[in-house]
Protein backbone atom coordinates (compact mmCIF):
# COMPACT_ATOMS: atom_id res chain seq x y z
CA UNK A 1 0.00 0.00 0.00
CA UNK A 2 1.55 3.54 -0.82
CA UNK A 3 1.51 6.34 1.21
CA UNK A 4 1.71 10.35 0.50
CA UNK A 5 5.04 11.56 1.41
CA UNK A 6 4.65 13.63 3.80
CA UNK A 7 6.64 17.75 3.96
CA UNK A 8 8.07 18.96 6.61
CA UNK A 9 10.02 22.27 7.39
CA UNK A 10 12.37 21.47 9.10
CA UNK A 11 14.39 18.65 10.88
CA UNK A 12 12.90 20.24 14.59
CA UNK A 13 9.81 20.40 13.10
CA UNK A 14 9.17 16.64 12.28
CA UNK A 15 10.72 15.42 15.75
CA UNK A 16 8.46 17.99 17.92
CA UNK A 17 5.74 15.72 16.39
CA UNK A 18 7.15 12.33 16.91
CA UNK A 19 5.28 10.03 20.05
CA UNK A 20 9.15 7.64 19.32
CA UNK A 21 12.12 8.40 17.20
CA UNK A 22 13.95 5.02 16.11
CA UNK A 23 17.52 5.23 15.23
CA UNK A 24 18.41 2.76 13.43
CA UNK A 25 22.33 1.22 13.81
CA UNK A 26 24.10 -1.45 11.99
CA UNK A 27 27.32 -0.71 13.65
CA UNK A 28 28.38 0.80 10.65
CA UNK A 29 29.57 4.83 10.25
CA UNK A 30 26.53 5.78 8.01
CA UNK A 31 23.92 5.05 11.02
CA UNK A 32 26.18 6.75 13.70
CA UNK A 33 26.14 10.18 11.75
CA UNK A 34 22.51 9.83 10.43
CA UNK A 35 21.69 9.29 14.74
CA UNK A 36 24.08 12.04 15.42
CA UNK A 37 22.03 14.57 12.99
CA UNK A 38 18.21 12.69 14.58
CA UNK A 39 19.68 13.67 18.33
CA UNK A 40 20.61 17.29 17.18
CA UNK A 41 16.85 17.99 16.26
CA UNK A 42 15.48 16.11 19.06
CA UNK A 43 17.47 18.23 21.63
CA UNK A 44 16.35 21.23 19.98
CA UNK A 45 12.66 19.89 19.82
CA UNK A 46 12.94 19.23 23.22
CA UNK A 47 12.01 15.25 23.03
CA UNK A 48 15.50 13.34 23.57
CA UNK A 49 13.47 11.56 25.93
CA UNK A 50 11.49 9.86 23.53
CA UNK A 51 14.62 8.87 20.99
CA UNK A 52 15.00 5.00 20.93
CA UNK A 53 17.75 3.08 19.07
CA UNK A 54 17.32 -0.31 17.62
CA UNK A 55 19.76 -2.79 16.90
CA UNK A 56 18.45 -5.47 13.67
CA UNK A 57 21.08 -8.13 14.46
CA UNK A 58 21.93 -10.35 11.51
CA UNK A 59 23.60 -12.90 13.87
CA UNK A 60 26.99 -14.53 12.28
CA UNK A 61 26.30 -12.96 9.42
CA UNK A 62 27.77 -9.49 11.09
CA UNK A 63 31.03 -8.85 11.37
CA UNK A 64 32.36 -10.55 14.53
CA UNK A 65 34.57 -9.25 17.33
CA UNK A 66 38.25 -9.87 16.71
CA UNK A 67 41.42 -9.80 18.94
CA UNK A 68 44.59 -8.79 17.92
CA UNK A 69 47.88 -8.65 20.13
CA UNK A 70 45.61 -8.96 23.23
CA UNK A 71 43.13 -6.20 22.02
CA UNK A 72 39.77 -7.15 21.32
CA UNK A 73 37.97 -5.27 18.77
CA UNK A 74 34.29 -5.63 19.00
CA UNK A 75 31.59 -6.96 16.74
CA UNK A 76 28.81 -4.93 14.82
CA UNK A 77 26.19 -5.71 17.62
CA UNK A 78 28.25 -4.55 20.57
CA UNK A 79 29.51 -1.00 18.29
CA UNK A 80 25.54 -0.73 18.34
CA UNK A 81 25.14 -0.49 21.78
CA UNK A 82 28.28 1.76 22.08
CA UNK A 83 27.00 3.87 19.42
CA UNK A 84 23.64 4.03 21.10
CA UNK A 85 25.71 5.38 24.27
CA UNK A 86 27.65 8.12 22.54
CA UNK A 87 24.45 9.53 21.03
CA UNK A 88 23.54 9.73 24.54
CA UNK A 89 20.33 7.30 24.51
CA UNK A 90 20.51 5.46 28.04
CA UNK A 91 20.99 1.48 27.55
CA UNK A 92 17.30 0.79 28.66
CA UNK A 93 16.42 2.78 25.47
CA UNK A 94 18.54 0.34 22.70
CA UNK A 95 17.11 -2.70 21.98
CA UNK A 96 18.51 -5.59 20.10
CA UNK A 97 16.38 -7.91 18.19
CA UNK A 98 17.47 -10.89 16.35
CA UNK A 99 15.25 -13.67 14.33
CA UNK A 100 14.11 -16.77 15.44
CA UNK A 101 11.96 -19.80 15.36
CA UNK A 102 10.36 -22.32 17.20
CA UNK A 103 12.67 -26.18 16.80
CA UNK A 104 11.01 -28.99 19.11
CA UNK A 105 9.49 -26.73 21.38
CA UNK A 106 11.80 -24.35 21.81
CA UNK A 107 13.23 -20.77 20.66
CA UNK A 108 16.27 -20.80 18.00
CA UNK A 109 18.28 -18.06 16.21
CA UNK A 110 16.94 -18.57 12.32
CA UNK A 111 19.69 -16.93 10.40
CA UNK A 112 20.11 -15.36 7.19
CA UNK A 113 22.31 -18.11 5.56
CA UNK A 114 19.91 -20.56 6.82
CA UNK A 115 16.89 -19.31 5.23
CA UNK A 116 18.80 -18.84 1.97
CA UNK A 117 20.03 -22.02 1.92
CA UNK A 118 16.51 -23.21 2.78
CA UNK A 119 14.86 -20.86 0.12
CA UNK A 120 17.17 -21.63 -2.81
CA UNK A 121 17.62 -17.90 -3.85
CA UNK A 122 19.86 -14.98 -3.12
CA UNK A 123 18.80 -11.40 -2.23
CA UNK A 124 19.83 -9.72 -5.33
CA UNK A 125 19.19 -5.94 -6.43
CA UNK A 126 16.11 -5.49 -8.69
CA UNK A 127 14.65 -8.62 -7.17
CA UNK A 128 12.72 -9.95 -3.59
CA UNK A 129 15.17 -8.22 -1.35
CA UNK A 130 14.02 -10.91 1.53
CA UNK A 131 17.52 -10.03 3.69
CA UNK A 132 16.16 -6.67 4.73
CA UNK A 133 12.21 -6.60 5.26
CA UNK A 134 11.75 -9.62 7.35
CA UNK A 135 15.35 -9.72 9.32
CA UNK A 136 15.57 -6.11 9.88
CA UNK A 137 12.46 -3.63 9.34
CA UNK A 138 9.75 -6.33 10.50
CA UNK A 139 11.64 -7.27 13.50
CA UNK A 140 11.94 -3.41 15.07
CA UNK A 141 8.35 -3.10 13.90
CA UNK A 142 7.81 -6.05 16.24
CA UNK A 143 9.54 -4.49 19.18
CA UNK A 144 8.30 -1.47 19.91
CA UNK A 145 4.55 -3.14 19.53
CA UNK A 146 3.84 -3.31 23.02
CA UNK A 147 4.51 0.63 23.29
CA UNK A 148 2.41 0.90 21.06
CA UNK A 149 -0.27 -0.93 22.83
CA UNK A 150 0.70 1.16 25.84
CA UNK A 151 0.76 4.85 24.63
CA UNK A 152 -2.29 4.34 22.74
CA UNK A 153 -4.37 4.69 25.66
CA UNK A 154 -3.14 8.00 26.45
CA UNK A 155 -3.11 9.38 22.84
CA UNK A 156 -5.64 10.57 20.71
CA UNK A 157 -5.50 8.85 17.52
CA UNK A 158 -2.55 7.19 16.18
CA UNK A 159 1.19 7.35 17.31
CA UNK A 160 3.58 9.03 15.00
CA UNK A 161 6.96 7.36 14.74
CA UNK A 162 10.05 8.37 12.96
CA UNK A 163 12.40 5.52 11.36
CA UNK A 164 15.88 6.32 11.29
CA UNK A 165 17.74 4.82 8.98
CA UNK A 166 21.58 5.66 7.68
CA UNK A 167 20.97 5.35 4.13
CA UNK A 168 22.77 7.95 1.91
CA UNK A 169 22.58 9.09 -1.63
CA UNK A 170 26.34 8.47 -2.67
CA UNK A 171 25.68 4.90 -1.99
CA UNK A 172 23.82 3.71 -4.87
CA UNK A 173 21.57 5.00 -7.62
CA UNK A 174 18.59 3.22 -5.85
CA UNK A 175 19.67 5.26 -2.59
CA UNK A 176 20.15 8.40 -4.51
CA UNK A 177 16.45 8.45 -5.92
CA UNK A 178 15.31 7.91 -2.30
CA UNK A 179 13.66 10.50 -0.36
CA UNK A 180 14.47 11.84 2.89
CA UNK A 181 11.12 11.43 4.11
CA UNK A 182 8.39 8.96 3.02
CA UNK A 183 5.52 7.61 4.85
CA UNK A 184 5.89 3.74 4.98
CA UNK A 185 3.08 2.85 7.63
CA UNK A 186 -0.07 5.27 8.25
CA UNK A 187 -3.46 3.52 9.72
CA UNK A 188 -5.45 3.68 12.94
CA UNK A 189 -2.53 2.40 15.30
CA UNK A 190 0.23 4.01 14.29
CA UNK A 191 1.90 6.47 11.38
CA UNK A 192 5.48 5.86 10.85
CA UNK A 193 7.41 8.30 8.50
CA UNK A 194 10.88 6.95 7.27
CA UNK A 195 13.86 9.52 7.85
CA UNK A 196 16.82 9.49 6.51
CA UNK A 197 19.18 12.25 7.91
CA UNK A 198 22.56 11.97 6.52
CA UNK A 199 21.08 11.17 3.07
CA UNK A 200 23.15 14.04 1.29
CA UNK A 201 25.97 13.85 3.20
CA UNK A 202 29.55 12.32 1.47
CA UNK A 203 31.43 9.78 2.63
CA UNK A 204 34.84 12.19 3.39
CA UNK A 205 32.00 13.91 5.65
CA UNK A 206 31.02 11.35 7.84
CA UNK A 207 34.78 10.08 8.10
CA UNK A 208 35.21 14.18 9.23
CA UNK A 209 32.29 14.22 11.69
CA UNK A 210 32.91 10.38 13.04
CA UNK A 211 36.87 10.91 13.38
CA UNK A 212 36.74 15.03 14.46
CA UNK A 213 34.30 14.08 17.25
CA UNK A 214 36.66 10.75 18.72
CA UNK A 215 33.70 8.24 18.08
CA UNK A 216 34.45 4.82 17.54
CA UNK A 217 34.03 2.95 14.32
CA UNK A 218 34.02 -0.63 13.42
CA UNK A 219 37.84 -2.63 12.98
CA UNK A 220 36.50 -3.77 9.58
CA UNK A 221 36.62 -0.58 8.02
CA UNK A 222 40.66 -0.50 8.71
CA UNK A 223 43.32 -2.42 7.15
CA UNK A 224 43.59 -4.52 10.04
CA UNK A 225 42.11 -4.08 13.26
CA UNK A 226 43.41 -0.63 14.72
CA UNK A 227 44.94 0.96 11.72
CA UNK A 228 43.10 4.02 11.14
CA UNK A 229 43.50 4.36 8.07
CA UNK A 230 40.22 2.90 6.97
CA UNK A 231 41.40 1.09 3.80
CA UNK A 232 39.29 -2.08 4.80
CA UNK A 233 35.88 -2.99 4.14
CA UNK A 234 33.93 0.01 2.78
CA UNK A 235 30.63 -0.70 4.37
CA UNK A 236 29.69 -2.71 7.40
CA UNK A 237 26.93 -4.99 9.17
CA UNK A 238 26.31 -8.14 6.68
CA UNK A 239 29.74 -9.19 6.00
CA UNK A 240 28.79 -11.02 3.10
CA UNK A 241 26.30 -8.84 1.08
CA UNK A 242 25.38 -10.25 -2.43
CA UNK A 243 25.57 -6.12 -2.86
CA UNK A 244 29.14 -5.42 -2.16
CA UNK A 245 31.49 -4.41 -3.93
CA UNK A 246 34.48 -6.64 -5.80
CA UNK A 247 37.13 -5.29 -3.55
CA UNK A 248 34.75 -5.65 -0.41
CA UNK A 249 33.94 -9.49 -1.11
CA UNK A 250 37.40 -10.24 -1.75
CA UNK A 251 38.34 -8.76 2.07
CA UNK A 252 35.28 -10.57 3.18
CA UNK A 253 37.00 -13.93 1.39
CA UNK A 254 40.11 -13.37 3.02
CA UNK A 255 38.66 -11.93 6.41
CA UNK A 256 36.36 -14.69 6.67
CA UNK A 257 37.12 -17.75 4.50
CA UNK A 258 34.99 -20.27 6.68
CA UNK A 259 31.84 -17.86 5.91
CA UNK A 260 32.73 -17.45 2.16
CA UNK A 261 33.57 -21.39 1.66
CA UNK A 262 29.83 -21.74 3.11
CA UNK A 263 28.40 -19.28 0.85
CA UNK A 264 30.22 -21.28 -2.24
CA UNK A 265 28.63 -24.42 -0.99
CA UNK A 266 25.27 -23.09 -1.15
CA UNK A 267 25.50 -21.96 -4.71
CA UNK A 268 26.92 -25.00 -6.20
CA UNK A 269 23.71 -27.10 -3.95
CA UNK A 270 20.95 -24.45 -4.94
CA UNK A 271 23.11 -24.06 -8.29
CA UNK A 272 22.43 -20.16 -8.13
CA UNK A 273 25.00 -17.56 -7.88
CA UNK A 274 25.90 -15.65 -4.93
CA UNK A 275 25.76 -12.60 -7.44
CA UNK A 276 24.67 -12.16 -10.70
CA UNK A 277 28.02 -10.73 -11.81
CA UNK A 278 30.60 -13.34 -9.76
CA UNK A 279 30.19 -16.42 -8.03
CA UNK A 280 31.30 -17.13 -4.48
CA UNK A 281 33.67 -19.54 -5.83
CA UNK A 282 35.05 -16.91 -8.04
CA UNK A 283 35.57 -14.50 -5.56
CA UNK A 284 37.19 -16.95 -3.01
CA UNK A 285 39.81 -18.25 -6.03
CA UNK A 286 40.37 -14.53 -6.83
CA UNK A 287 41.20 -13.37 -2.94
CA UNK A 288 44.02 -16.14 -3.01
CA UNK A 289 45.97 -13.85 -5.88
CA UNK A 290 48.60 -12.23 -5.09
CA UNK A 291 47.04 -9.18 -6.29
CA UNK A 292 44.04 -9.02 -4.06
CA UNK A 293 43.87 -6.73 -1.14
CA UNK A 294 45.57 -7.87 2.11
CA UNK A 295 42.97 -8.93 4.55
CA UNK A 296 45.09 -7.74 7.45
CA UNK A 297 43.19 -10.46 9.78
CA UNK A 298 41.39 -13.69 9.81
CA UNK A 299 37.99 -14.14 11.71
CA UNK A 300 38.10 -17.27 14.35
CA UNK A 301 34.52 -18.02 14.24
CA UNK A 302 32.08 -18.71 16.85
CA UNK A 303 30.36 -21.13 18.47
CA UNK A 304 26.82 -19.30 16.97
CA UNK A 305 28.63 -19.35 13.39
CA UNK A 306 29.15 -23.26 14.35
CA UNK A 307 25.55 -23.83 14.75
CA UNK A 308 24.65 -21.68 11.78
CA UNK A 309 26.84 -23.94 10.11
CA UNK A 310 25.46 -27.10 10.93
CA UNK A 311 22.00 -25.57 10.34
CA UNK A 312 22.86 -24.58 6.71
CA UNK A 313 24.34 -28.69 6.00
CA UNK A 314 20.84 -29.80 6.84
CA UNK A 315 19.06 -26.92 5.01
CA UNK A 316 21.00 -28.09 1.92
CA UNK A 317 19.96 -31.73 2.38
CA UNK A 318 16.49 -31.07 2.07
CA UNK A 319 14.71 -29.55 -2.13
CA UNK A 320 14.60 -25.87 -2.05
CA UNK A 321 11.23 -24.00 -0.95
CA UNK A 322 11.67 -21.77 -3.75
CA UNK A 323 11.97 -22.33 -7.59
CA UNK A 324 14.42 -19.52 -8.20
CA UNK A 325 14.39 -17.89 -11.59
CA UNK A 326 17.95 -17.52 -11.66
CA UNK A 327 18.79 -21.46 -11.14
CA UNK A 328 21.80 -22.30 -14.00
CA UNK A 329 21.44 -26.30 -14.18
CA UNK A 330 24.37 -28.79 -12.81
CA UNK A 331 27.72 -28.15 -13.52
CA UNK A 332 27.58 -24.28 -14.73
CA UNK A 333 28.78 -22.91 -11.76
CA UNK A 334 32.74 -22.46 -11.37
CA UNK A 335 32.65 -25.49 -9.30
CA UNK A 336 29.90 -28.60 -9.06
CA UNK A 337 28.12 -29.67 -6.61
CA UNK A 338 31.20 -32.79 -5.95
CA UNK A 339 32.31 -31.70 -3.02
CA UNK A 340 29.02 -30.51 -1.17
CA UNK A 341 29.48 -33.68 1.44
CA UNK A 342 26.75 -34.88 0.80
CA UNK A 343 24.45 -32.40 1.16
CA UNK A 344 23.00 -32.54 -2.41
């Protein structure tokens, strides 16, 4: 259902009318300036005490915490919460949601990898884009319901809420033709009017603003963890995004080869490309040349990437849910299905 996109004067003007603001942070630099610019007009409106932030946690799939020479460097979920700090929202006010599902009775993590294994089908530009709706929008949605519930009986009509979100025009084309405001929800509950507030800011600006102001940034956008020099990883959260750039998925490759060998096994099972330009397998052979980028570290996984792991293997096993339009046939990937273990 579309909305009318709503005008507004001014920055202070659409946060004196907000019942909840919602940053929105990945860990990354883009949602730390876009909250920065959010807090400015709430202090000026006067409502920092209804500013939220939300955390969308994509599990495994995020870049991890490292340690190097005894320093440990953390992950994308815990630079969330310290982001949420230096904005100056108290800890009670972040929340960090995460996906799950009910297995035998009980409450699991359902990750990203898992359902795409599961599916059959990458989240590709131009196409379902099933790794942001239901993992990250949905889930904050889901959160802040019971506020809802609760404010509602001591406001006339529906809430207004703001959605923060980091997205910026010199991203992408798609980001570019974006607005900076656009209603996205409006019924009798609640109205909820999408923001994004560094949208016209560069990238040399937010490294000005982030670096001028001593805030901390993720390791993965460094060289190697501590560098500062940020000639890593150009964007952050998913460290695997079918979106990324070739120099990006390279670092990922070398940064993370247990993620991107489990990424390459899913393509050659489902027999659909990680991308539509590369394959997983491509990348991986291509971050082993002495030409590609130094990854400066590499990740020890996790017991949750373990499980993640295991739960992909027995996805795999199993058909695909999904009859995916961009399926090649056996044996046109880089590599066949041979060495899946099994799991064909």
């Amino acid at each position: 259902m579309s909305h009318p996109t709503p005008l507004y004067a001014d920055p202070v003007e659409f946060a004196a009318t907000r019942h909840r603001m919602v940053i929105n942070l990945s860990g990354g630099k883009d949602g730390l300036v876009a909250g920065l610019i959010a807090m400015d007009a709430a202090r000026q409106a006067g409502v920092v005490d209804r500013v939220w932030t939300a955390h969308a946690s994509l599990g495994p799939m995020e870049w991890p915490a490292v340690t190097v020479d005894g320093v440990r460097w953390p992950s994308a979920s815990e630079l969330a919460a310290q982001h949420s700090q230096a904005l100056g929202v108290p800890p009670e006010r972040h929340i960090e949601v995460r996906r799950s599902r009910e297995v035998d009775g009980a409450r699991v993590p359902f990750d990203l990898l898992t359902f795409i294994a599961e599916r059959g089908d990458w989240p590709w530009l131009g196409r379902a884009r099933t790794c942001t709706g239901p993992w990250k929008t949905k889930m904050v949605y889901q959160a802040f319901t019971p506020q809802v519930r609760a404010l509602r009986k001591e406001t006339d009509g529906p809430l207004m809420f703001a959605n923060v979100l980091g997205m910026r025009a010199e991203e992408s084309t798609e980001r570019r033709n974006r607005e900076m405001w656009r209603r996205t929800t409006d019924n009798s509950a609640r109205v909820v009017d999408e923001w994004l507030p560094a949208h016209q800011v560069t990238t040399e600006e937010v490294w000005e603003r982030t670096i001028s102001a001593g805030l901390p940034y993720h390791w993965c956008y460094d060289s190697y963890p501590g560098a500062k020099d940020r000639r890593g990883s150009s964007r952050c959260s998913c460290s695997a995004c079918t979106l990324a750039n070739h120099r990006d998925l390279l670092l990922t490759a070398g940064r993370r080869p247990r993620l991107a060998e489990l990424c390459a096994l899913v393509e050659r099972v489902r027999q659909v490309p990680f991308n539509p330009n590369i394959t997983m397998a491509e990348v991986i052979a291509l971050s082993r040349r002495r030409d590609a980028p130094d990854p400066g570290v590499e990740v020890e996984e996790t017991e949750d990437f373990e499980r993640m792991e295991r739960d992909v293997h027995a996805a795999l096993r199993k058909p695909p849910t999904w009859d995916s339009k961009a399926r090649t046939g056996p044996g046109e990937l880089l590599h066949s299905a041979a060495g899946c273990d099994g799991c064909s």
